[in-house]
C-alpha atoms as a PDB file:
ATOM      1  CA  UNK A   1    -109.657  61.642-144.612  1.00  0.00           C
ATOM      2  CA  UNK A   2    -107.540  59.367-142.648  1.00  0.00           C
ATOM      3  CA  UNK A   3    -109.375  55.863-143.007  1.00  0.00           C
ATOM      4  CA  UNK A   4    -108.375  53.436-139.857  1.00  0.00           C
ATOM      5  CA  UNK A   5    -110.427  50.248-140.935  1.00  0.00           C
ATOM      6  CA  UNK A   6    -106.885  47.756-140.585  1.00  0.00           C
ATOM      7  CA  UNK A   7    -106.914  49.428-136.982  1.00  0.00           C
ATOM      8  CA  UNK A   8    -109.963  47.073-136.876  1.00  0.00           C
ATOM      9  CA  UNK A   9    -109.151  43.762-134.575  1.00  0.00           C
ATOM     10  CA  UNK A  10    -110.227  40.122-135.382  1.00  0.00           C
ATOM     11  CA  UNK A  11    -113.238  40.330-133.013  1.00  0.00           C
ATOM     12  CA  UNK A  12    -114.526  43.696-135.108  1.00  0.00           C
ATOM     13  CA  UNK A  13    -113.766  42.024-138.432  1.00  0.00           C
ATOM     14  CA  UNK A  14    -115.956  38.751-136.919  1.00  0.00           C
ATOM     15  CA  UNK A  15    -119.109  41.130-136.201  1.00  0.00           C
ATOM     16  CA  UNK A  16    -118.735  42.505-139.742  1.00  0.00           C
ATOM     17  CA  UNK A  17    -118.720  38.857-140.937  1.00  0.00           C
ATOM     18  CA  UNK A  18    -121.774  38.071-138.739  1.00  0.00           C
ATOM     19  CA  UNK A  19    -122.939  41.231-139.781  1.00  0.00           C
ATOM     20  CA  UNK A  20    -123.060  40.660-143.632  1.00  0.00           C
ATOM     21  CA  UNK A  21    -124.096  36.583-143.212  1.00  0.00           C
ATOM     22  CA  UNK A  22    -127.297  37.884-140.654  1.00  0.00           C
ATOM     23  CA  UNK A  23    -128.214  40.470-143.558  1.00  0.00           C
ATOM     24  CA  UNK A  24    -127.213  38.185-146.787  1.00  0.00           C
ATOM     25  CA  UNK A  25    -130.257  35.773-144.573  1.00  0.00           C
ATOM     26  CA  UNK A  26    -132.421  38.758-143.716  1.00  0.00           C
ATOM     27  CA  UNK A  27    -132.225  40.122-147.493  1.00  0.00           C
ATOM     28  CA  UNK A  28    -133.224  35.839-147.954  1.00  0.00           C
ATOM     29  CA  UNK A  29    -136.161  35.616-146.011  1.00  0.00           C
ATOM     30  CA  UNK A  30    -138.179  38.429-146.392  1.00  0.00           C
ATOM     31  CA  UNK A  31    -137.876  37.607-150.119  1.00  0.00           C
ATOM     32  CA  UNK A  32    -138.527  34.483-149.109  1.00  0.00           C
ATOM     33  CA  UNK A  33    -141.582  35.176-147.350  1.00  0.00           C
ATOM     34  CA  UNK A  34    -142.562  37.660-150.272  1.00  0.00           C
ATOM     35  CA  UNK A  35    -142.485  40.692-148.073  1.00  0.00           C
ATOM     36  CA  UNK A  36    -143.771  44.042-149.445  1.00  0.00           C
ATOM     37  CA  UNK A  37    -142.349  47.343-149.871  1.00  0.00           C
ATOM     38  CA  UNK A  38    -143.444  48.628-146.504  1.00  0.00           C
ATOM     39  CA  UNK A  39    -141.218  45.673-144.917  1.00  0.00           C
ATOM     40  CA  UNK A  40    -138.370  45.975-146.700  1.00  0.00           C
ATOM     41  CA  UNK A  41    -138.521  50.063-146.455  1.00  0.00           C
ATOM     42  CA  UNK A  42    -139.087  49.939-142.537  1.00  0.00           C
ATOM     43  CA  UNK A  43    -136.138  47.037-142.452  1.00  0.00           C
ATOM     44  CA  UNK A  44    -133.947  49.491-144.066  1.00  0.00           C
ATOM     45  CA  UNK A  45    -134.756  52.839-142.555  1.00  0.00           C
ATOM     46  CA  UNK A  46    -134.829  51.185-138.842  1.00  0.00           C
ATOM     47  CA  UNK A  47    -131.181  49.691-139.967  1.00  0.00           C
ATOM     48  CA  UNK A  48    -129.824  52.946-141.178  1.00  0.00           C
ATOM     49  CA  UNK A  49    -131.126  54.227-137.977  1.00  0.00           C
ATOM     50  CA  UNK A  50    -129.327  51.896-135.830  1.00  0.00           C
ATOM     51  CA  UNK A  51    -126.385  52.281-137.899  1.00  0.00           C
ATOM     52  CA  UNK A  52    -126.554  56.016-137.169  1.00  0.00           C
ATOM     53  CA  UNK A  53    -127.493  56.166-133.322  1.00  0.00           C
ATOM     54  CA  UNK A  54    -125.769  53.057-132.339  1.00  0.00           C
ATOM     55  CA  UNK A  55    -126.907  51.212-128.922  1.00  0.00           C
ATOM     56  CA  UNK A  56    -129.544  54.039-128.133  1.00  0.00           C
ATOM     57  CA  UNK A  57    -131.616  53.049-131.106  1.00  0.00           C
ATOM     58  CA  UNK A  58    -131.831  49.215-129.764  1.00  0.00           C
ATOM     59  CA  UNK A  59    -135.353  49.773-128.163  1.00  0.00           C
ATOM     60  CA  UNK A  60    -136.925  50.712-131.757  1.00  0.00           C
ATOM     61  CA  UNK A  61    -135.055  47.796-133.013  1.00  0.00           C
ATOM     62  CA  UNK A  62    -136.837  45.311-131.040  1.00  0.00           C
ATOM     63  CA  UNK A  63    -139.912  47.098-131.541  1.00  0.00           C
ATOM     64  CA  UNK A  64    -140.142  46.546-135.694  1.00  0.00           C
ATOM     65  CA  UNK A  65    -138.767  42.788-135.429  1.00  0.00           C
ATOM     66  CA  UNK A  66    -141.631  42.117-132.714  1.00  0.00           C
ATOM     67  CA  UNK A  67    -144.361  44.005-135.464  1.00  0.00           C
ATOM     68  CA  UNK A  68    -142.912  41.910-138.137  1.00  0.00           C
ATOM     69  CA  UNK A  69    -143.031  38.824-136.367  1.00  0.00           C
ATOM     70  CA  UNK A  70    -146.680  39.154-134.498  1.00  0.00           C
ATOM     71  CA  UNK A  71    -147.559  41.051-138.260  1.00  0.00           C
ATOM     72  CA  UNK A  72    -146.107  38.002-139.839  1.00  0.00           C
ATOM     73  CA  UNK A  73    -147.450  34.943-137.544  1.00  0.00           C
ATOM     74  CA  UNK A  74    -151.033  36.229-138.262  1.00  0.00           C
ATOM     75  CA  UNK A  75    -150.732  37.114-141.869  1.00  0.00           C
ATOM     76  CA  UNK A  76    -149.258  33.442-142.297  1.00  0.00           C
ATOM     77  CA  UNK A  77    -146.625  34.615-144.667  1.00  0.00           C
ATOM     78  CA  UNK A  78    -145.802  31.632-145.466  1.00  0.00           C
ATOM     79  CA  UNK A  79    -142.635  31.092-146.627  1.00  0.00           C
ATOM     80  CA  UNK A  80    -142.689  29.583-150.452  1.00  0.00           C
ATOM     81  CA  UNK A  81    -139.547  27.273-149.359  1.00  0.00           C
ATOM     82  CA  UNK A  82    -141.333  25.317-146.260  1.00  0.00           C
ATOM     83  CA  UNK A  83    -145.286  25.140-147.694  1.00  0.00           C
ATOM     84  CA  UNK A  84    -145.523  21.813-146.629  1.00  0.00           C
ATOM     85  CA  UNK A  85    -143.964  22.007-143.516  1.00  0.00           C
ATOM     86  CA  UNK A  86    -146.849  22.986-141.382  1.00  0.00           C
ATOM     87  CA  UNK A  87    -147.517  24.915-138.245  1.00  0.00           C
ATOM     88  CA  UNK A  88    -144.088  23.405-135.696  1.00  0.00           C
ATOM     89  CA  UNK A  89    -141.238  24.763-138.064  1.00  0.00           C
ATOM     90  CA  UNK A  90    -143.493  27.757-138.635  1.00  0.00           C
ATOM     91  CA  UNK A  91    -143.536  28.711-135.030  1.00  0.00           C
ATOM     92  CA  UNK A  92    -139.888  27.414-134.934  1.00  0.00           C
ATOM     93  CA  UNK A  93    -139.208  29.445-138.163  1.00  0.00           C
ATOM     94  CA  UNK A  94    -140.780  32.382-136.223  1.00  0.00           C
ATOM     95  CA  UNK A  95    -138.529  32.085-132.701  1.00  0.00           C
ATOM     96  CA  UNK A  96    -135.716  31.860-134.940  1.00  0.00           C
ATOM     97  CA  UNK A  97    -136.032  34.776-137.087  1.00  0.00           C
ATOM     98  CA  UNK A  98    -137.072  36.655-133.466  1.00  0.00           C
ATOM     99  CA  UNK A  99    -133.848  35.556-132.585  1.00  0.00           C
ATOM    100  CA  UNK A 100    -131.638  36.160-135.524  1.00  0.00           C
ATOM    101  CA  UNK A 101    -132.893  39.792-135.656  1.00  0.00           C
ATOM    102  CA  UNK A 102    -132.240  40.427-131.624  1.00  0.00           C
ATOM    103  CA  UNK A 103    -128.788  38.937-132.475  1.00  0.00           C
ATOM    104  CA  UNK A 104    -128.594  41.427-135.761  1.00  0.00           C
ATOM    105  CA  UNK A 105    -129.290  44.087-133.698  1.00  0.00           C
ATOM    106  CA  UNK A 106    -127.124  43.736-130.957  1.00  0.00           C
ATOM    107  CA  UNK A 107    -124.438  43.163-133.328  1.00  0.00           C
ATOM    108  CA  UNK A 108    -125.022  46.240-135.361  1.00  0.00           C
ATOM    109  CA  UNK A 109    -124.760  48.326-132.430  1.00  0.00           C
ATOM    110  CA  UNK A 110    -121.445  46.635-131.296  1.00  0.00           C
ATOM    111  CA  UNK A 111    -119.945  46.990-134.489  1.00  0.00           C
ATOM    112  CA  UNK A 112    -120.619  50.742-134.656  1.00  0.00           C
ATOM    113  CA  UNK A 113    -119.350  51.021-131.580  1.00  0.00           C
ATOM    114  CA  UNK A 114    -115.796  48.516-132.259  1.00  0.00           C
ATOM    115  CA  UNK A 115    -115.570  51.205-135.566  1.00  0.00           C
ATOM    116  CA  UNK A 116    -115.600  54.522-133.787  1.00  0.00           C
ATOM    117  CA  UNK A 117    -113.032  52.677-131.242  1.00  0.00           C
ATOM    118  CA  UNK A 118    -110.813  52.049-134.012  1.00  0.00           C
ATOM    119  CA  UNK A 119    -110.559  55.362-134.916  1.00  0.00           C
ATOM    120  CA  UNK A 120    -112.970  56.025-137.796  1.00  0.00           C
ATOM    121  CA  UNK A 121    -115.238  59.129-137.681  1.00  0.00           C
ATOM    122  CA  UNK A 122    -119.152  58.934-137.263  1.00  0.00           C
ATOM    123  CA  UNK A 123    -120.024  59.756-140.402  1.00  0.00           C
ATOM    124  CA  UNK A 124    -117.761  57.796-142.322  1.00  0.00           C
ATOM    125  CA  UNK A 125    -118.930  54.445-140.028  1.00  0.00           C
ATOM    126  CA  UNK A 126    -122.573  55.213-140.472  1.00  0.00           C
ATOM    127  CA  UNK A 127    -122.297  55.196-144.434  1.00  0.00           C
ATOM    128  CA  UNK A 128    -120.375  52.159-143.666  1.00  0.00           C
ATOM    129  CA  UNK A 129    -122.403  50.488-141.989  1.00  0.00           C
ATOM    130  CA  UNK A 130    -125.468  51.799-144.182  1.00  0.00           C
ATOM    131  CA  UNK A 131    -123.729  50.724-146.944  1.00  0.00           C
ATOM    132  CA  UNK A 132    -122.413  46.755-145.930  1.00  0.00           C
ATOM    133  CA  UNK A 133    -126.020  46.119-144.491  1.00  0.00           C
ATOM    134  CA  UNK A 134    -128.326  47.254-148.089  1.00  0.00           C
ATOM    135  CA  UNK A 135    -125.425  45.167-149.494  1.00  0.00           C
ATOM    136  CA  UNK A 136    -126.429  42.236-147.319  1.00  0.00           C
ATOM    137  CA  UNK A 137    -129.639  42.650-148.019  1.00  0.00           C
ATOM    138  CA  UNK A 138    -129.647  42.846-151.854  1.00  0.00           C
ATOM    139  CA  UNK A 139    -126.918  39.691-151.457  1.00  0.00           C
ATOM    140  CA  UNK A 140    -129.606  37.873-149.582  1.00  0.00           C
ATOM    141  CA  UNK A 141    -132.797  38.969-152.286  1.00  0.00           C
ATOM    142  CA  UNK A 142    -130.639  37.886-155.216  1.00  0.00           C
ATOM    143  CA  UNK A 143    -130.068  34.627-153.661  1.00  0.00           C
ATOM    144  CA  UNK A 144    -133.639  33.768-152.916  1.00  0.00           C
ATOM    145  CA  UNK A 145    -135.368  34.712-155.822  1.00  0.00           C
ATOM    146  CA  UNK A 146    -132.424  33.308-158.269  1.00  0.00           C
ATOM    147  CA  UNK A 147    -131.957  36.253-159.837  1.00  0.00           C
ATOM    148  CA  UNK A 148    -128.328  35.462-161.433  1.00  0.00           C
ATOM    149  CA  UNK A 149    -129.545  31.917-162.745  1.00  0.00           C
ATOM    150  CA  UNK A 150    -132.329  33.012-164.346  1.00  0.00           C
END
């Protein structure tokens, strides 16, 4: 297999950056906000999804971040780092995290697409891409629950 990834530009290797960082914080705050197995399943099988169908899978995107924030704003998941914030950074918390996702989207798809423009096969940049983002996300769950001080 003829691998092309140093075909990749500075602007593709800044949405893999983006890319990991947005999933490393993802990975953060739904452990964070103690999320259960359902979340972190659906997080993962709509991302392998995306990774897989590329722009065309945007609209199903959207559709699980909006469920997990509405899901999430009247559960009051309540993150265990803010407890005593109260209910302005949680709505702020909330737009954020709305927008974080729409950005993590976005930038999955464009990444997909910046891959197969460098050259790389479909297959080979969906297990990629698959790949980076669980990576990102286990990064991001180590990190908030401590796992490596402990």
């Amino acid at each position: 297999m003829n691998v092309k990834v140093s075909r990749l530009n500075g602007i593709s290797r800044l949405y893999l950056l983006v890319l990991l960082l947005g999933y490393i914080g993802t990975g953060w705050l739904l452990s964070d906000c103690n999320a259960n197995w359902f979340t972190w399943t659906g997080t993962q099988v709509i991302t392998v999804h995306l990774a897989w169908v590329g722009f065309d899978a945007v609209a199903l995107a959207v559709a699980w971040i909006v469920l997990l924030v509405w899901v999430g704003a009247f559960a009051m998941t309540w993150p265990q780092s803010i407890p005593w914030a109260g209910i302005p950074p949680w709505a702020f918390g909330l737009a954020m995290t709305w927008i974080m996702a729409l950005g993590l989207i976005l930038t999955l798809a464009q990444v997909k697409h910046a891959l197969l423009s460098a050259g790389l096969n479909k297959h080979f940049a969906f297990w990629f891409l698959a790949i980076f983002t669980s990576v990102g996300l286990g990064i991001g769950r180590i990190l908030a629950e401590g796992l490596f001080l402990n």
